[in-house]
C-alpha atoms as a PDB file:
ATOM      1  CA  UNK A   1      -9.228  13.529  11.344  1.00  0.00           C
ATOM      2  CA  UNK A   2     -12.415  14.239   9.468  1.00  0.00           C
ATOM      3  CA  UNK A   3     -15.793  13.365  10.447  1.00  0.00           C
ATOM      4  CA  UNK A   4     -17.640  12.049   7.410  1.00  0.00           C
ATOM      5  CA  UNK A   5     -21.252  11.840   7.256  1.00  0.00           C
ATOM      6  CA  UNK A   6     -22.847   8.339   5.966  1.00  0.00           C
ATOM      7  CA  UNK A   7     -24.768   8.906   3.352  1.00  0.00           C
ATOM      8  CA  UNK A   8     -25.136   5.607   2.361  1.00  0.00           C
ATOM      9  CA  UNK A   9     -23.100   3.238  -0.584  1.00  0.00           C
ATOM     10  CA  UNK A  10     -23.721   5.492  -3.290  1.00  0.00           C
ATOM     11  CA  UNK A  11     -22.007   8.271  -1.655  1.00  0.00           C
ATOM     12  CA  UNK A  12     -19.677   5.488  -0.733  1.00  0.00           C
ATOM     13  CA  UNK A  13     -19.041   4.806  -4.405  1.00  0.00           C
ATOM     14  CA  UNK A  14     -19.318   8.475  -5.499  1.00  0.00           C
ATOM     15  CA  UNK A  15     -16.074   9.161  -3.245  1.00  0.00           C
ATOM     16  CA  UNK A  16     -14.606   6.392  -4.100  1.00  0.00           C
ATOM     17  CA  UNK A  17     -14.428   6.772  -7.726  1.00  0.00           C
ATOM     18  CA  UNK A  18     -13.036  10.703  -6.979  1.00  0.00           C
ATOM     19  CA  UNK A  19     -10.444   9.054  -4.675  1.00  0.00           C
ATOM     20  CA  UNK A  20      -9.398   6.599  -7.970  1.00  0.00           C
ATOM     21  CA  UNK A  21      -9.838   9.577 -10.459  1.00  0.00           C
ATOM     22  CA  UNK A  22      -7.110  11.419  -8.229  1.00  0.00           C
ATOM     23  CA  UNK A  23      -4.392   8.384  -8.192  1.00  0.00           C
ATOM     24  CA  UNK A  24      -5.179   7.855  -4.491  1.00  0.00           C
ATOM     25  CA  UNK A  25      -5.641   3.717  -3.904  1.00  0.00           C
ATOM     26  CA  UNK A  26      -5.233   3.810  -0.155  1.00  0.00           C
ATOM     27  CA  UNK A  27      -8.204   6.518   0.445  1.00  0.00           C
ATOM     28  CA  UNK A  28     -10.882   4.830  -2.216  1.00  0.00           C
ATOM     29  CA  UNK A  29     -10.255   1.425  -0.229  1.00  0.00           C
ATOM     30  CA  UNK A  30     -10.627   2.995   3.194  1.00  0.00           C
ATOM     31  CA  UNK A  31     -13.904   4.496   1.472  1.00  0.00           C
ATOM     32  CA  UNK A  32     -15.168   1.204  -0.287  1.00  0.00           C
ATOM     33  CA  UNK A  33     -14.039  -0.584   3.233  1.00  0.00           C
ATOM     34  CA  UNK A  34     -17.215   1.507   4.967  1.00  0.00           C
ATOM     35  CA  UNK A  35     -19.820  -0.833   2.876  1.00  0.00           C
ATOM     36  CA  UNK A  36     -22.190  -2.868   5.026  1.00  0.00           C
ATOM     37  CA  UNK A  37     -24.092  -5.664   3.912  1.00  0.00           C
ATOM     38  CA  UNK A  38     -24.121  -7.236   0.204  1.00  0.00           C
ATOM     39  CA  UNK A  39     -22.517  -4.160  -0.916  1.00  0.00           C
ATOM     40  CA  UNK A  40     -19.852  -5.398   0.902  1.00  0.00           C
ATOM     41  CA  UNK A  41     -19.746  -8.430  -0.124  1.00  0.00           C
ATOM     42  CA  UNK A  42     -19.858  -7.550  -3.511  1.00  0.00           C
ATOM     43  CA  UNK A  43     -16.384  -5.861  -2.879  1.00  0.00           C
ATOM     44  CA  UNK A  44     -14.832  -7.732  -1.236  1.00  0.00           C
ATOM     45  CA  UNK A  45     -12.338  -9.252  -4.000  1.00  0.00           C
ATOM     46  CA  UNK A  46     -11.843  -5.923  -5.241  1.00  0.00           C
ATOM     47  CA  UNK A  47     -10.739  -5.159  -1.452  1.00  0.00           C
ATOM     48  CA  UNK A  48      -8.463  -7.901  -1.381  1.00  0.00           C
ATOM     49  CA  UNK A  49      -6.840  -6.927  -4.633  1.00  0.00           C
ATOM     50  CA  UNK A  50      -6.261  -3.059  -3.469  1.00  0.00           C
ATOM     51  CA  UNK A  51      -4.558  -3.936  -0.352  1.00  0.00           C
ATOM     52  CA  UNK A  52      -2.386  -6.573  -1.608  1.00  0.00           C
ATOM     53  CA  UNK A  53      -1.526  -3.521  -4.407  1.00  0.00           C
ATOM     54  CA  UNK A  54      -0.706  -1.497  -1.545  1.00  0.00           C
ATOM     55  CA  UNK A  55       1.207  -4.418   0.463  1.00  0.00           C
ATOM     56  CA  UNK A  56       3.561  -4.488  -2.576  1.00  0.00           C
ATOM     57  CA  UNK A  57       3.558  -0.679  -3.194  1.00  0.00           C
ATOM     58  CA  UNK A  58       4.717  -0.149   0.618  1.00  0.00           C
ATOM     59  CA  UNK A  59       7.480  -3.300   0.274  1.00  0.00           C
ATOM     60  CA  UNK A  60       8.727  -1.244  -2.964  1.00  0.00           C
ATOM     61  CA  UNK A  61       8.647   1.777  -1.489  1.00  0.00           C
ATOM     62  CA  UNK A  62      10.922   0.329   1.259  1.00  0.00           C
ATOM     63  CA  UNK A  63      13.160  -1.141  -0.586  1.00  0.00           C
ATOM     64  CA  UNK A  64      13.650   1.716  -2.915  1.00  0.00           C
ATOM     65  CA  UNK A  65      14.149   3.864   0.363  1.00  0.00           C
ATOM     66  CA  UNK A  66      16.950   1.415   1.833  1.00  0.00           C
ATOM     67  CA  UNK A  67      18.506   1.244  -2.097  1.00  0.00           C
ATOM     68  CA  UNK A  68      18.747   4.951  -1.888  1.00  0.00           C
ATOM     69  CA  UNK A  69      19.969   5.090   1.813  1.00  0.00           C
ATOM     70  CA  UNK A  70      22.919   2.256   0.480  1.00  0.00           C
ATOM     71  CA  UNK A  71      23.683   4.565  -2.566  1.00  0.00           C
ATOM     72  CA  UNK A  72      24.162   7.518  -0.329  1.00  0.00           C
ATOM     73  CA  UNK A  73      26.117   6.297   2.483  1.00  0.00           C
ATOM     74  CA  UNK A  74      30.240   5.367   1.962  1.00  0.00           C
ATOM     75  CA  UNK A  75      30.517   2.037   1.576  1.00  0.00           C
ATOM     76  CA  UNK A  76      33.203   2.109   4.623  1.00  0.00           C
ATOM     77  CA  UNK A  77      30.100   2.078   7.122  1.00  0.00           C
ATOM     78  CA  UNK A  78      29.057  -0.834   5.353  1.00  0.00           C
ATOM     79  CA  UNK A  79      31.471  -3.883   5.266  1.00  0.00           C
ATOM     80  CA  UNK A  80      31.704  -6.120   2.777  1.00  0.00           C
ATOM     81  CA  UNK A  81      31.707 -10.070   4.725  1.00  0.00           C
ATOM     82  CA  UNK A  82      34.834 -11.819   4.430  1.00  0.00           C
ATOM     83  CA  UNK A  83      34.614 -14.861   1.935  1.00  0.00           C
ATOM     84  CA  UNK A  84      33.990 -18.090   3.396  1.00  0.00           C
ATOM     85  CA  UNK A  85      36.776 -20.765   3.134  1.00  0.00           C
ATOM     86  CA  UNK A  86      35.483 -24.483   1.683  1.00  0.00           C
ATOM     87  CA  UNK A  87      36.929 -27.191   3.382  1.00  0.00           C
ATOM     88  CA  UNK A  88      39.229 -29.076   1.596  1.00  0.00           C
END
């Protein structure tokens, strides 16, 4: 990994912003999540909002993976449950 040097919340911001420019979510909030101070504070919605974003993206992207991996596979190696009897 990297070594970045701190050059304070404007950099911060600067990076940031390229990060969002470029489609990439989970890199500008690991940028914006290095603000100290009221900075931070100031961000900290926005934070919240970005990584509930990415919560959701990740749970899609799982499901959509599994969806795929069900669409692929025969459905032999998957059984269908047998339907439940109601008592009469």
């Amino acid at each position: 990994m990297r070594r970045r040097i701190h050059l304070g919340p404007a950099a911060i911001l600067a990076r940031t912003e390229y990060f969002l420019s470029h489609n990439d979510l989970d890199s500008a909030t690991r940028e914006l999540n290095q603000l100290t101070g009221w900075q931070r504070k100031l961000a900290h919605d926005w934070l919240l909002a970005a990584r509930c974003h990415l919560e959701v993206r990740q749970a899609l992207d799982i499901v959509m993976a599994e969806s795929s991996y069900a669409l692929l596979t025969p459905h032999a190696t998957h059984p269908v449950p047998a339907a439940k009897s109601w008592p009469s």
